[in-house]
Protein backbone atom coordinates (compact mmCIF):
# COMPACT_ATOMS: atom_id res chain seq x y z
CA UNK A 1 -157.38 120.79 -196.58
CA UNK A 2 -160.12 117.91 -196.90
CA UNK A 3 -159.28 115.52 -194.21
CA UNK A 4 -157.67 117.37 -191.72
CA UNK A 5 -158.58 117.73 -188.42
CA UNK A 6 -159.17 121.17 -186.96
CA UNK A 7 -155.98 122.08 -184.72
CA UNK A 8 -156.88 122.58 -181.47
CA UNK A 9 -154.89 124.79 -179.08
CA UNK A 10 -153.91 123.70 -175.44
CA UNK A 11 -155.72 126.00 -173.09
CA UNK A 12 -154.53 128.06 -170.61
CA UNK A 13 -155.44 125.48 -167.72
CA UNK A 14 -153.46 122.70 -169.34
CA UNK A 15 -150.45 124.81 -169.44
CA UNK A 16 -150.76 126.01 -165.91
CA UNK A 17 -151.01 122.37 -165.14
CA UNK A 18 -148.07 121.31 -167.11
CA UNK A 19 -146.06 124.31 -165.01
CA UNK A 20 -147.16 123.30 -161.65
CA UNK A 21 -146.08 119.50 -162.56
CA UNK A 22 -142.70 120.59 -163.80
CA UNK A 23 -142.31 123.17 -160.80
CA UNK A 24 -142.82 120.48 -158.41
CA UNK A 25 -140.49 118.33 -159.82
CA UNK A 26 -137.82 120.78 -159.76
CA UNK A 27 -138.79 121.79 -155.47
CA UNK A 28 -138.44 117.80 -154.93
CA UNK A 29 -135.07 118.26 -156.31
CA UNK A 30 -133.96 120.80 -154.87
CA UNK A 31 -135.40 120.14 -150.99
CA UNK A 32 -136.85 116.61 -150.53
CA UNK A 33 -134.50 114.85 -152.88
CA UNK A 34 -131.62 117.30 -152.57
CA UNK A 35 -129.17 114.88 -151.70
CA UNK A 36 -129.22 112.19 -154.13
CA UNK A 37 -129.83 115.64 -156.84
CA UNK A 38 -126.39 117.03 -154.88
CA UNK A 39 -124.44 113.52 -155.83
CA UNK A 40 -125.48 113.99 -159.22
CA UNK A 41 -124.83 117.02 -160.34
CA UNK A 42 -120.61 115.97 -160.67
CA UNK A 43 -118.86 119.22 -161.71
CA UNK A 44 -116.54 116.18 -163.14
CA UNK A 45 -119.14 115.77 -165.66
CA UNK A 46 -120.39 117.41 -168.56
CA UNK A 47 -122.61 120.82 -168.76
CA UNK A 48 -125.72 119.18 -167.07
CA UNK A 49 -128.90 120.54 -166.55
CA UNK A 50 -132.17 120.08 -164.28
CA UNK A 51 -135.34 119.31 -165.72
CA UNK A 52 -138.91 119.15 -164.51
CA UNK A 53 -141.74 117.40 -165.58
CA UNK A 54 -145.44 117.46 -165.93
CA UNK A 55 -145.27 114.14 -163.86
CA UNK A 56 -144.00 116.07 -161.46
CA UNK A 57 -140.13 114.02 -161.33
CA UNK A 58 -137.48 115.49 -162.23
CA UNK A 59 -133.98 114.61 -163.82
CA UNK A 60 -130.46 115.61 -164.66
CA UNK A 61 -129.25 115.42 -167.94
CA UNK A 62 -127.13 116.53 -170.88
CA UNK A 63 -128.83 119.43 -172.88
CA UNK A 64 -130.53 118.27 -176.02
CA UNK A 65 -128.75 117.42 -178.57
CA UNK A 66 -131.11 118.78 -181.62
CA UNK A 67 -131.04 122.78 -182.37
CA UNK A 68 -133.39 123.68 -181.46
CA UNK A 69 -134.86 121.90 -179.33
CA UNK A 70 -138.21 120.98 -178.84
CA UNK A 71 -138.42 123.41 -175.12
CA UNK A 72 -136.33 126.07 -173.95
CA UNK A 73 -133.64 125.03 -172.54
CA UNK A 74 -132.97 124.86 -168.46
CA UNK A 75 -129.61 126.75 -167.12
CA UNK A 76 -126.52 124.81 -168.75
CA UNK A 77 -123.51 123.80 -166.70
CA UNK A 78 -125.13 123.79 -162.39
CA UNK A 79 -122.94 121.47 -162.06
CA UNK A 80 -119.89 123.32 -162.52
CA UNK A 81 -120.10 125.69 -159.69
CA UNK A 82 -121.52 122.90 -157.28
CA UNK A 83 -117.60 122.81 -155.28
CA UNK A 84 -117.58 126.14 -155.95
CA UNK A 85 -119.82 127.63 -154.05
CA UNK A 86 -121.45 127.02 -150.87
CA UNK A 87 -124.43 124.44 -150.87
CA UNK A 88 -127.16 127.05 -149.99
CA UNK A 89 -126.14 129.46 -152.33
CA UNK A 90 -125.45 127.17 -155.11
CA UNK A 91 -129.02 125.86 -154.66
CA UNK A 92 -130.75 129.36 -154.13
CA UNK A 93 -128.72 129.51 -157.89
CA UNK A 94 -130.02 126.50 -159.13
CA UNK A 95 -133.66 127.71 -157.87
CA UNK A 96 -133.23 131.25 -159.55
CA UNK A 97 -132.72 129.56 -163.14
CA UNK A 98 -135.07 127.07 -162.67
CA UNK A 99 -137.85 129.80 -162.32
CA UNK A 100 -136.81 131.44 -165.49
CA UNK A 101 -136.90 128.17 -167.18
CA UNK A 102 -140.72 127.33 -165.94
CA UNK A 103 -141.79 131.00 -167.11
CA UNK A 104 -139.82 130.55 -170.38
CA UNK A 105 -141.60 126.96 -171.24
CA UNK A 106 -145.19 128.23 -170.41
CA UNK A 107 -144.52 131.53 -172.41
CA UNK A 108 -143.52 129.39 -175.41
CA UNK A 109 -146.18 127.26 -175.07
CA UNK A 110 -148.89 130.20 -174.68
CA UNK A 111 -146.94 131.81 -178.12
CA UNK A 112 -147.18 128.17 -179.52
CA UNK A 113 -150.96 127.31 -178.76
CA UNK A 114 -151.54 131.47 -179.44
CA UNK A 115 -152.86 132.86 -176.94
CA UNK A 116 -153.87 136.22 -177.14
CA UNK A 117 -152.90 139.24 -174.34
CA UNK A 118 -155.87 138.41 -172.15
CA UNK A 119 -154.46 134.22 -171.89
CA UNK A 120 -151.12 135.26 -171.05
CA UNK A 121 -152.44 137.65 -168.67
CA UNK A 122 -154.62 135.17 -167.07
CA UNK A 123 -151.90 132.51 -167.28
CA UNK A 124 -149.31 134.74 -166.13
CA UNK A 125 -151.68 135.68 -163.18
CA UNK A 126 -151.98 131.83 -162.23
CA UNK A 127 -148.49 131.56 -161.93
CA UNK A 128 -147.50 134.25 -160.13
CA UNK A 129 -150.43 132.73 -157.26
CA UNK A 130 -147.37 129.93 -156.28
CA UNK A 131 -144.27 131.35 -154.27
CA UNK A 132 -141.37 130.78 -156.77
CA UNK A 133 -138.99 128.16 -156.63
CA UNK A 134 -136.52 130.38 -155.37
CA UNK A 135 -138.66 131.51 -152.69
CA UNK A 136 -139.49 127.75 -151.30
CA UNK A 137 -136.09 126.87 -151.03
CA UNK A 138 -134.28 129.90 -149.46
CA UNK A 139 -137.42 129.97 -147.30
CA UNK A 140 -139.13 133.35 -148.61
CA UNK A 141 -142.21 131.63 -149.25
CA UNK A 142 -144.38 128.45 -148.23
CA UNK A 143 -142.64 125.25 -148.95
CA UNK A 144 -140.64 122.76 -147.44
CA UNK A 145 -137.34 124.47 -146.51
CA UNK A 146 -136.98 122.87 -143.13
CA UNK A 147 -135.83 119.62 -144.84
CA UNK A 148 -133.05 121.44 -146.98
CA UNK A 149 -131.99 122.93 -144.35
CA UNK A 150 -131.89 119.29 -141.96
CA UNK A 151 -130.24 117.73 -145.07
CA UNK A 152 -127.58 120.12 -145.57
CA UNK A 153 -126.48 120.61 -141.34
CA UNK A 154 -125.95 116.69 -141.54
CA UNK A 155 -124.61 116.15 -144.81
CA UNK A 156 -120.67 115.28 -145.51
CA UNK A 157 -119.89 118.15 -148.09
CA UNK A 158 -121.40 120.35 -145.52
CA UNK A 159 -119.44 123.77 -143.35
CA UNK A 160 -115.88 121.75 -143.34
CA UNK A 161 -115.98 121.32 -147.26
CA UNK A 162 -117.09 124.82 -147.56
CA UNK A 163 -114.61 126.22 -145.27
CA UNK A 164 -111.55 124.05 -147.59
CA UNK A 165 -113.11 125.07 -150.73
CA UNK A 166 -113.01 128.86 -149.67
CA UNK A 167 -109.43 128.70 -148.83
CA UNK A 168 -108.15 127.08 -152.24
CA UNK A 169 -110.46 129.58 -153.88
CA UNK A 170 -108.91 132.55 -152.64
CA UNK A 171 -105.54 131.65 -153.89
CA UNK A 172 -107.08 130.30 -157.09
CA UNK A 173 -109.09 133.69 -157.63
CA UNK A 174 -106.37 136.01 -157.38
CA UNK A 175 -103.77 133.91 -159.65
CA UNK A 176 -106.76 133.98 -162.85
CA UNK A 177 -108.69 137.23 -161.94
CA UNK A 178 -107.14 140.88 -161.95
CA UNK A 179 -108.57 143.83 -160.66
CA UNK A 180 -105.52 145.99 -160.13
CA UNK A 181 -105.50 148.27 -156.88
CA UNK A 182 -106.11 152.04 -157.03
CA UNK A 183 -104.28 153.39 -153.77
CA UNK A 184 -101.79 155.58 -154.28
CA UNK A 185 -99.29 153.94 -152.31
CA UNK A 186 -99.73 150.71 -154.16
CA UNK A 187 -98.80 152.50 -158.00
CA UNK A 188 -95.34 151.01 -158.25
CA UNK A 189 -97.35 147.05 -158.22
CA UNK A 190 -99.68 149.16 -161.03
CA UNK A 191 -96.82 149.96 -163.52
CA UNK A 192 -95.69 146.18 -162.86
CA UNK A 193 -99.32 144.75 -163.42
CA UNK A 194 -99.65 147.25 -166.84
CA UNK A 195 -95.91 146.37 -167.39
CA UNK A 196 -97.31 142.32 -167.84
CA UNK A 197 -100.87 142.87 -169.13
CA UNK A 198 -100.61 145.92 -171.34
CA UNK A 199 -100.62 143.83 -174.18
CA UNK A 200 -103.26 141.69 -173.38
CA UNK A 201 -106.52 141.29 -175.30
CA UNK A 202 -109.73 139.78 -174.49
CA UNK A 203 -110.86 137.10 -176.24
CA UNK A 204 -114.08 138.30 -176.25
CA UNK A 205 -114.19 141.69 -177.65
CA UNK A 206 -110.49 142.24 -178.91
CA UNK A 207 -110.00 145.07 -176.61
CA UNK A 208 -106.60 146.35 -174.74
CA UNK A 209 -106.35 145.26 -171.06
CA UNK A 210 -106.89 148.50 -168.83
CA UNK A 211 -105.26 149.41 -165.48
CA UNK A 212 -109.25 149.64 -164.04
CA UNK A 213 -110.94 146.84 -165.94
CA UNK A 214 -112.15 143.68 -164.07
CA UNK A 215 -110.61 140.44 -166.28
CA UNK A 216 -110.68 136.85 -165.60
CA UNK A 217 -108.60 134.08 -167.00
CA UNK A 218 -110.64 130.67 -168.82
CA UNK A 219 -108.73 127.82 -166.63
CA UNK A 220 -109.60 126.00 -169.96
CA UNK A 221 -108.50 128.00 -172.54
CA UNK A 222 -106.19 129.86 -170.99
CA UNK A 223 -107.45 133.21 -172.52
CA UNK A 224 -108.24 136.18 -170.68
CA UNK A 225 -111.37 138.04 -170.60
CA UNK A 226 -113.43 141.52 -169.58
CA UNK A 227 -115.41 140.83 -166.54
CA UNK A 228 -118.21 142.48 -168.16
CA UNK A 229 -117.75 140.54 -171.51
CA UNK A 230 -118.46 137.10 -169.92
CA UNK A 231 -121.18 138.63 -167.52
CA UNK A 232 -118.90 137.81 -164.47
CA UNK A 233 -118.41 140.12 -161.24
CA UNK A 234 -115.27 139.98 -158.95
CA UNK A 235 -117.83 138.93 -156.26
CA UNK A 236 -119.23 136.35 -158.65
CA UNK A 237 -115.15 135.45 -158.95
CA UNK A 238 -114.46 134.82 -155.29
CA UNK A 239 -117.62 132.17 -155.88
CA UNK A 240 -115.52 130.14 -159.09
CA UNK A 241 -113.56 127.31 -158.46
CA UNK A 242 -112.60 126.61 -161.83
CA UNK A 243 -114.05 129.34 -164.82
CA UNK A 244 -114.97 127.90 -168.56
CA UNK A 245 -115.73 130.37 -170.36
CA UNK A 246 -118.70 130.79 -172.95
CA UNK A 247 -116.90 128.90 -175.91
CA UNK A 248 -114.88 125.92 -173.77
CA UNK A 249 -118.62 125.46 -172.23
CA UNK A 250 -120.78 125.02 -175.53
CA UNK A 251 -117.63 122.27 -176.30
CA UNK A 252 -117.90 120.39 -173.63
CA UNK A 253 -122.19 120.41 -173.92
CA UNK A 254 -121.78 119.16 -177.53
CA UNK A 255 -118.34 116.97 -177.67
C-alpha cells in the first residue's frame, strides 16, 4: 500500500539481547534478590508468576489478563508450592520453568520477526553459549550461587520450617493421595481400599478407580484424580502441601 512503511524484522542480535536482559532479571530473582522474591511469592495469593525483562528487573505478577497474550506466558501458580517444598528445590523449580519461558519468548519472537532455519540456528546457538538459569542457581554452571546459598542458611523459613512442613505433609499426603499397597500380606486393607474407592471416578478422564492406579484428591474441589491425568507423581505428592488441580487453578488466575 502507498504510504506504508516497509516492515522491518528484529534481528537475531536484538532478540538475543532482549533474552539475556530478561534472563538476568530472572537470576537476580532468584539469587541476589531471592529474599525479598521469597516474601513475595505468598502461596496465600493468587496463581502468580515471575517475569523478566529486557531491563534486566524482574517482577511478580498475576498472569495477563487478555487471551492471548501479547508473550508466552511464564509457569502459573510458583507460589503455590513455595511451603510446600523445600527452598532449594522450590527454586531449582522456579529456575527450570523460567528457562522454558526465555526459550519460548525468543522462539516466538524469531517465528514473529521470521526467521528462517539458519536465524534460529544461529540464535539458538547464542543461547545455548550462557549456562541456564537452572544451572546458575543449583550451582551447575557459572553464576552467583554462593549468595543463594548464604541467604537461605540464615534465613527464618530456613531447615526448621522445612523440617515442620515435612511432617504435616506426610499426614496430609496420605489422607488425599492413594496408592494402595501390593504385598500380599497387606490384601485384606486392599479389599477395604477397593471396598471405598471402587466407585470412584476421576474427574479428569471419567475412568473407574483401580486397585494399582496412583490418584490424588483436589483439596479444592474435593474431586479425585489419576496421577497421570494431572501430570503428578507420588514423589511429586510427598512435595504438595495443598493440590489445586488444573480447573480450581485457571479460577483462581482469572476470578
Amino acid at each position: 500500500m502507498d504510504g506504508v512503511e516497509p516492515y522491518n524484522p528484529r534481528t537475531v542480535e536484538e532478540v538475543f539481547k532482549d533474552f539475556k536482559g530478561r534472563r538476568a532479571g530472572m537470576i537476580k530473582a532468584l539469587t541476589i534478590d531471592v529474599e525479598e522474591f521469597y516474601q513475595q511469592c505468598d502461596p496465600e495469593k493468587e496463581n502468580l508468576c515471575l517475569y523478566g525483562f529486557p531491563s534486566e528487573q524482574w517482577e511478580v505478577n498475576l498472569p495477563a489478563e487478555e487471551v492471548p497474550p501479547e508473550l508466552p506466558e511464564p509457569a502459573l501458580g510458583i507460589n503455590f508450592a513455595r511451603d510446600g517444598m523445600q527452598e532449594k528445590d522450590w527454586l531449582s523449580l522456579v529456575a527450570v520453568h523460567s528457562d522454558a519461558w526465555l526459550l519460548s519468548v525468543a522462539f516466538y519472537f524469531g517465528a514473529r520477526f521470521g526467521f528462517d532455519k539458519a536465524d534460529r540456528k544461529r540464535l539458538f546457538n547464542m543461547i545455548n553459549e550462557l549456562p541456564t538459569i537452572f544451572e546458575v542457581v543449583t550451582g551447575g554452571g557459572p553464576g552467583p550461587r554462593k549468595q543463594v546459598r548464604e541467604k537461605s542458611s540464615n534465613s527464618n523459613h530456613g531447615s526448621n520450617k522445612s523440617n515442620k512442613s515435612n511432617t504435616k505433609r506426610s499426614s496430609e499426603s496420605s489422607a488425599k493421595a492413594m496408592m494402595l499397597p501390593k504385598d500380599e500380606e497387606e490384601e485384606g486393607l486392599e479389599e477395604d481400599n477397593e471396598d471405598e474407592h471402587g466407585e470412584t471416578l476421576c474427574a479428569a478422564c471419567g475412568e473407574n478407580y483401580a486397585t494399582d492406579e496412583f490418584w490424588i484428591l483436589c483439596d479444592i474441589c474435593e474431586k479425585w484424580f489419576h496421577g497421570k491425568c494431572v501430570k503428578i507423581t507420588p514423589a511429586r505428592a510427598e512435595h504438595i502441601k495443598q493440590y489445586k488441580c488444573p480447573s480450581c487453578s485457571n479460577k483462581r488466575a482469572r476470578p
